[in-house]
Protein backbone atom coordinates (compact mmCIF):
# COMPACT_ATOMS: atom_id res chain seq x y z
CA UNK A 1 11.78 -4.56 5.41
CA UNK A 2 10.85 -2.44 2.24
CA UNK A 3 7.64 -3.88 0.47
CA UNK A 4 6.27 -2.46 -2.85
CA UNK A 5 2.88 -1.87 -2.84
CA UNK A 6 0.32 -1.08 -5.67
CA UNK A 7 -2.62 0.82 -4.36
CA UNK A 8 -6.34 0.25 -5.78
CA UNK A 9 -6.19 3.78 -7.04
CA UNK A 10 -2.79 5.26 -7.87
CA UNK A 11 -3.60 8.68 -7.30
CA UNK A 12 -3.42 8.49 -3.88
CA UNK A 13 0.82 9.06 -4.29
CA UNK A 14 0.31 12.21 -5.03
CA UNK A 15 -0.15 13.48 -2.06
CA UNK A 16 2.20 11.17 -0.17
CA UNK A 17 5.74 11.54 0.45
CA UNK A 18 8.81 9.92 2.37
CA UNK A 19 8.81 9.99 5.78
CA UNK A 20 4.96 10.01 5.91
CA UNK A 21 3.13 7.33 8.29
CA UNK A 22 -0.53 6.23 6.56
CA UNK A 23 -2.51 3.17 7.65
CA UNK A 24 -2.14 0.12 4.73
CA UNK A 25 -5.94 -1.58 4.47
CA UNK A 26 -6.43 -4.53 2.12
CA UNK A 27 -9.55 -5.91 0.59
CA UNK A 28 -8.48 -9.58 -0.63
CA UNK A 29 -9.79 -10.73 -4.03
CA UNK A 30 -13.33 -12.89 -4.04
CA UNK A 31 -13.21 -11.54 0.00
CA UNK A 32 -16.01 -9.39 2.10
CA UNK A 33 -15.96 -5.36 0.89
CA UNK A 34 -15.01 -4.37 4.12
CA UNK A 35 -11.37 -3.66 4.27
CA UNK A 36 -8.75 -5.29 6.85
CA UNK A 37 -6.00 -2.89 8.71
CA UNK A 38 -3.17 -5.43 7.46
CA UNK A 39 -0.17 -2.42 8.60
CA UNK A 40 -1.03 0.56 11.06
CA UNK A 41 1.15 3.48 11.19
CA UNK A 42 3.19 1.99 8.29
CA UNK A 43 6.32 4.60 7.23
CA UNK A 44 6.42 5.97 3.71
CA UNK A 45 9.87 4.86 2.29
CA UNK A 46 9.53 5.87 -1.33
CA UNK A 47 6.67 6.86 -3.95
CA UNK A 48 7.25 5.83 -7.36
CA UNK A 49 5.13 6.59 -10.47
CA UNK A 50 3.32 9.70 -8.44
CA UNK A 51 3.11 11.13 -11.61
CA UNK A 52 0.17 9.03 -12.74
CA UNK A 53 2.51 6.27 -14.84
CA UNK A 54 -0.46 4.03 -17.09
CA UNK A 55 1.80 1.35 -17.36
CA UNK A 56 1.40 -0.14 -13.68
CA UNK A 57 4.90 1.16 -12.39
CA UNK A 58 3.39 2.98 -9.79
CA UNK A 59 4.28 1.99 -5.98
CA UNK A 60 4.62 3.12 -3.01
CA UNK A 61 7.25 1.60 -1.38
CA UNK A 62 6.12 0.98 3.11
CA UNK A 63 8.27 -0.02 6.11
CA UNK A 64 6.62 -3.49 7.10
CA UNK A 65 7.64 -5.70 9.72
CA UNK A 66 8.63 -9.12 8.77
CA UNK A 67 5.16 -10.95 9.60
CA UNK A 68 3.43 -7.94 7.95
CA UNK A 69 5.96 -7.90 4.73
CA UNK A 70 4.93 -11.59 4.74
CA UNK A 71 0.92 -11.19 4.88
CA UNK A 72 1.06 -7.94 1.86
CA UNK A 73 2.96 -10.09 -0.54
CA UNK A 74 1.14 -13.81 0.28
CA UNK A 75 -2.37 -11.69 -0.77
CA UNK A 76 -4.21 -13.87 -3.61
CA UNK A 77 -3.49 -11.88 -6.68
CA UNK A 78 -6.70 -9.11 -7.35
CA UNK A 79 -6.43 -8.30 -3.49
CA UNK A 80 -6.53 -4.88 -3.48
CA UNK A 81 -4.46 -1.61 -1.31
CA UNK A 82 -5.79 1.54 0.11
CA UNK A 83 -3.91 3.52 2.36
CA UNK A 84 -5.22 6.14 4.85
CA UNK A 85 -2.60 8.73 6.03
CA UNK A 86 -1.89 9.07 9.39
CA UNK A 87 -1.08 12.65 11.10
């Protein structure tokens, strides 16, 4: 299942690329500081808005399975995405 994902801080697309695994870590809104490992080894379908797009069309677009698709997109809104990529 393709899930759109906006990261925390947008210039991290520019160094990814399709095909690329990364780990997708989530710090929900009003939550601890720490972030959660919500997707490991997550594939890199897409990267839109590498560019550095201001207008919030940036996303990089992950492989999830169903029960992780469902967790990314139930977040509270002000949750917020970091990836770390994987070798």
């Amino acid at each position: 299942m393709g899930v759109p994902i906006r990261l925390g801080e947008p210039a991290a697309l520019a160094v990814l690329r399709p095909g690329a695994r990364v780990d997708l870590l989530v710090v929900p809104a009003g939550g601890s500081p720490d972030p959660t490992l919500l997707a490991p080894r997550a594939l890199v379908l897409d990267v839109v808005g590498a560019g550095g797009a201001v207008d919030g069309s940036s996303a990089l677009y992950l492989a999830l399975p169903p029960e992780q698709a469902r967790r990314a997109v139930g977040l509270p809104e002000g949750s917020r995405f970091a990836v770390v990529v994987r070798s």
